[in-house]
C-alpha atoms as a PDB file:
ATOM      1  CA  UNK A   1       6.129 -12.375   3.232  1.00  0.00           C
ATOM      2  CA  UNK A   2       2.960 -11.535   1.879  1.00  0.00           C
ATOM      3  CA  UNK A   3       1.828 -10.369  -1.830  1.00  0.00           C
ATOM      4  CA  UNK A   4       2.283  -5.992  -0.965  1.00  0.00           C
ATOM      5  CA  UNK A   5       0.396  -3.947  -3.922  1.00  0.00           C
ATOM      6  CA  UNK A   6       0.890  -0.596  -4.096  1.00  0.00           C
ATOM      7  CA  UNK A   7      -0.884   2.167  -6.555  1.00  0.00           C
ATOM      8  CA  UNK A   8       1.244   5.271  -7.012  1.00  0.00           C
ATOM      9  CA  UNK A   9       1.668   8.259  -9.219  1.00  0.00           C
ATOM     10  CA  UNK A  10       4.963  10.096  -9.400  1.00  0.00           C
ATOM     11  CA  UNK A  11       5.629  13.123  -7.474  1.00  0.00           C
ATOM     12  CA  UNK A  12       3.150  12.190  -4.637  1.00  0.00           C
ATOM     13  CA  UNK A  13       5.014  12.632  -1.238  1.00  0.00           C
ATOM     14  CA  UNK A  14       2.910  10.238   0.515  1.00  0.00           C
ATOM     15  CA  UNK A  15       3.300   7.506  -1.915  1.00  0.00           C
ATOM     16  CA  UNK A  16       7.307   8.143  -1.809  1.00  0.00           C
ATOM     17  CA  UNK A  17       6.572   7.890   2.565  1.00  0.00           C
ATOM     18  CA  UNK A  18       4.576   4.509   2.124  1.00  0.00           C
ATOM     19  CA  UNK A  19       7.331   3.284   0.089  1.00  0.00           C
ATOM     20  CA  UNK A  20       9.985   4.544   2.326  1.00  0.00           C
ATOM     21  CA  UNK A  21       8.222   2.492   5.603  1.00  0.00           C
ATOM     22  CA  UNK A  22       7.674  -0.464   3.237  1.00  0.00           C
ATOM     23  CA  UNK A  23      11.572  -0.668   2.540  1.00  0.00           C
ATOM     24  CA  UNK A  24      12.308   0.310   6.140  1.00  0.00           C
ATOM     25  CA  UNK A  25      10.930  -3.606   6.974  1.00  0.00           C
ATOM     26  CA  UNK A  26      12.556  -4.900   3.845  1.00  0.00           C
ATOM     27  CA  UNK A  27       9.465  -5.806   2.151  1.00  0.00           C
ATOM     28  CA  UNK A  28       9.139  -6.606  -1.433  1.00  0.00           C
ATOM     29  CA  UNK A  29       6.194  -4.952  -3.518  1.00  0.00           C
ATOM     30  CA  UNK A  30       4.456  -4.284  -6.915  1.00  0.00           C
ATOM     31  CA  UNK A  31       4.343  -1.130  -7.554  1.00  0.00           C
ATOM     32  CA  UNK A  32       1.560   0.287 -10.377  1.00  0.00           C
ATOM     33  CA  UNK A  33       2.455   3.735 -11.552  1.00  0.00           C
ATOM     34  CA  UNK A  34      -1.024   5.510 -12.623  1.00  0.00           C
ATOM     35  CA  UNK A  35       1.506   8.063 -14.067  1.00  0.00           C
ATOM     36  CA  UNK A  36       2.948   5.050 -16.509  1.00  0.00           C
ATOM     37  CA  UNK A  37      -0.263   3.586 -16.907  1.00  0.00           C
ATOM     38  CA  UNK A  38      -4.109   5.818 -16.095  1.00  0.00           C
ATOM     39  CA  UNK A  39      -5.972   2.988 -17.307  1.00  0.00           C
ATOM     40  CA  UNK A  40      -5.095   1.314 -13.847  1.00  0.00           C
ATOM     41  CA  UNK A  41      -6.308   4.079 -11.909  1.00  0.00           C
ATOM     42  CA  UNK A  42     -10.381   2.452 -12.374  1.00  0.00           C
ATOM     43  CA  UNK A  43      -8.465  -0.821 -10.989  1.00  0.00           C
ATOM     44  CA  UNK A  44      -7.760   0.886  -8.304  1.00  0.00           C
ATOM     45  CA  UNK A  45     -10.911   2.466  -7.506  1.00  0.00           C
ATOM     46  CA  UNK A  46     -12.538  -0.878  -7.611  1.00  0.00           C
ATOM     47  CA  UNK A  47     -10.057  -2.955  -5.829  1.00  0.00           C
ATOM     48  CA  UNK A  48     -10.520   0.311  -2.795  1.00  0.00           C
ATOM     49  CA  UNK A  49     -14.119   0.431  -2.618  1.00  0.00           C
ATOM     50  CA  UNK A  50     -14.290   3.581  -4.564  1.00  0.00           C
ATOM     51  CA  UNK A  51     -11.127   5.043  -2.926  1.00  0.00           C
ATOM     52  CA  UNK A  52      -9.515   7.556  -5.570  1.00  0.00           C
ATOM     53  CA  UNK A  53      -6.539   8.734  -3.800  1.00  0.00           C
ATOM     54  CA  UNK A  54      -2.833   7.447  -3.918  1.00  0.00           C
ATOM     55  CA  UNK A  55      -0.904   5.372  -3.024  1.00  0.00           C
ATOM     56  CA  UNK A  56      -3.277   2.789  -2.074  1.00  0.00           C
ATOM     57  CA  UNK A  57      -2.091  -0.720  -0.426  1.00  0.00           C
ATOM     58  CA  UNK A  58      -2.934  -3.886  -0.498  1.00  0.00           C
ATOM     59  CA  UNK A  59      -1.614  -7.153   1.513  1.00  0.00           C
ATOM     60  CA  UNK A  60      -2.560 -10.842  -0.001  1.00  0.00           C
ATOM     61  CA  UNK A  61      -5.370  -8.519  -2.231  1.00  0.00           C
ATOM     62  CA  UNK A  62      -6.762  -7.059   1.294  1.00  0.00           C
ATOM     63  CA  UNK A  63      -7.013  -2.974   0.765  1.00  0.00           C
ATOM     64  CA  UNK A  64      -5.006  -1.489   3.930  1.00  0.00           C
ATOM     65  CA  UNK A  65      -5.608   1.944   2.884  1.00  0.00           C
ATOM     66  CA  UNK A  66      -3.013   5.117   2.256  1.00  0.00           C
ATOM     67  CA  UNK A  67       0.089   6.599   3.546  1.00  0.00           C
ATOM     68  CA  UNK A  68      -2.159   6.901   7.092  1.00  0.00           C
ATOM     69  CA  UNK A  69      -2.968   3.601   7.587  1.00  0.00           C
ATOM     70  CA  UNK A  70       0.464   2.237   6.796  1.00  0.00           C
ATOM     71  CA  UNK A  71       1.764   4.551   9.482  1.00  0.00           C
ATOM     72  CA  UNK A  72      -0.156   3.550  11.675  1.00  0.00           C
ATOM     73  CA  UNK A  73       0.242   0.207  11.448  1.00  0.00           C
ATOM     74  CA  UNK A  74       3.611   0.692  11.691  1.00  0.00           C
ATOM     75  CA  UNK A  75       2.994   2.903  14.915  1.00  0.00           C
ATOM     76  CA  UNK A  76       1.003   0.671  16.815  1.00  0.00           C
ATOM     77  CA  UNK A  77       4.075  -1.431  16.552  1.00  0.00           C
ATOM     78  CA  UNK A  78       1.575  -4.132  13.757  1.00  0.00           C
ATOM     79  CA  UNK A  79       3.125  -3.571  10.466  1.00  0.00           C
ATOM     80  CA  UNK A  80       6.570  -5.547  11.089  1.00  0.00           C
ATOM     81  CA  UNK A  81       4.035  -8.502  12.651  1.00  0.00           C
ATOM     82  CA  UNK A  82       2.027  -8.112   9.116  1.00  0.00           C
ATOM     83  CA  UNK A  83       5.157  -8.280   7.135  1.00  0.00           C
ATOM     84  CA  UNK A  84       6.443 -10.959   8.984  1.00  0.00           C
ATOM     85  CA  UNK A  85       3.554 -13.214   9.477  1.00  0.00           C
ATOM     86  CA  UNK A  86       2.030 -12.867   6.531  1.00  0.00           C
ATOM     87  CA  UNK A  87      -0.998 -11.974   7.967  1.00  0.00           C
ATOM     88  CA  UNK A  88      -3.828  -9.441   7.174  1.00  0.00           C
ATOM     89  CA  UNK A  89      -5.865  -8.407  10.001  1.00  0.00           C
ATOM     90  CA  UNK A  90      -9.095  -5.887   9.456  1.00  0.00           C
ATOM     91  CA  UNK A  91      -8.288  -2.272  10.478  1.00  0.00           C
END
């Protein structure tokens, strides 16, 4: 399973959906509350190329994006493959 990263602040819907499709598959994460802890929020930014919204993911270090791109992943039927596989392919 790979390493799953994900940057959250609390009472953000689409942070509580990415979760929720994250635990659908059974997959473990690290979760960094910005609420608990802003100083991790310029991590973030860096880590995203300048992305400043939450949640933001990351596979094996790889930025997937938001809430979107984890749906979609998981639409297109590649997330569970991801998961599984342990693989991070460009989006």
């Amino acid at each position: 399973m790979p390493k799953i990263e994900i940057y959250t602040k609390d009472y953000c819907p689409y942070c509580v959906l990415a979760k929720s499709i994250l635990q659908q598959y059974g997959a473990r994460y690290s979760e960094h509350s910005l609420t608990e802890s802003p100083a991790q929020f310029d991590t973030m930014v860096k880590r995203s190329d300048g992305r400043r919204t939450v949640p933001q993911i990351f596979f094996n270090g790889i930025g997937i994006g938001g809430a979107d791109e984890l749906s979609i992943l998981d639409e297109r039927g590649q997330l569970a493959g991801m998961i599984k596989a342990n693989a991070v392919e460009a989006i």
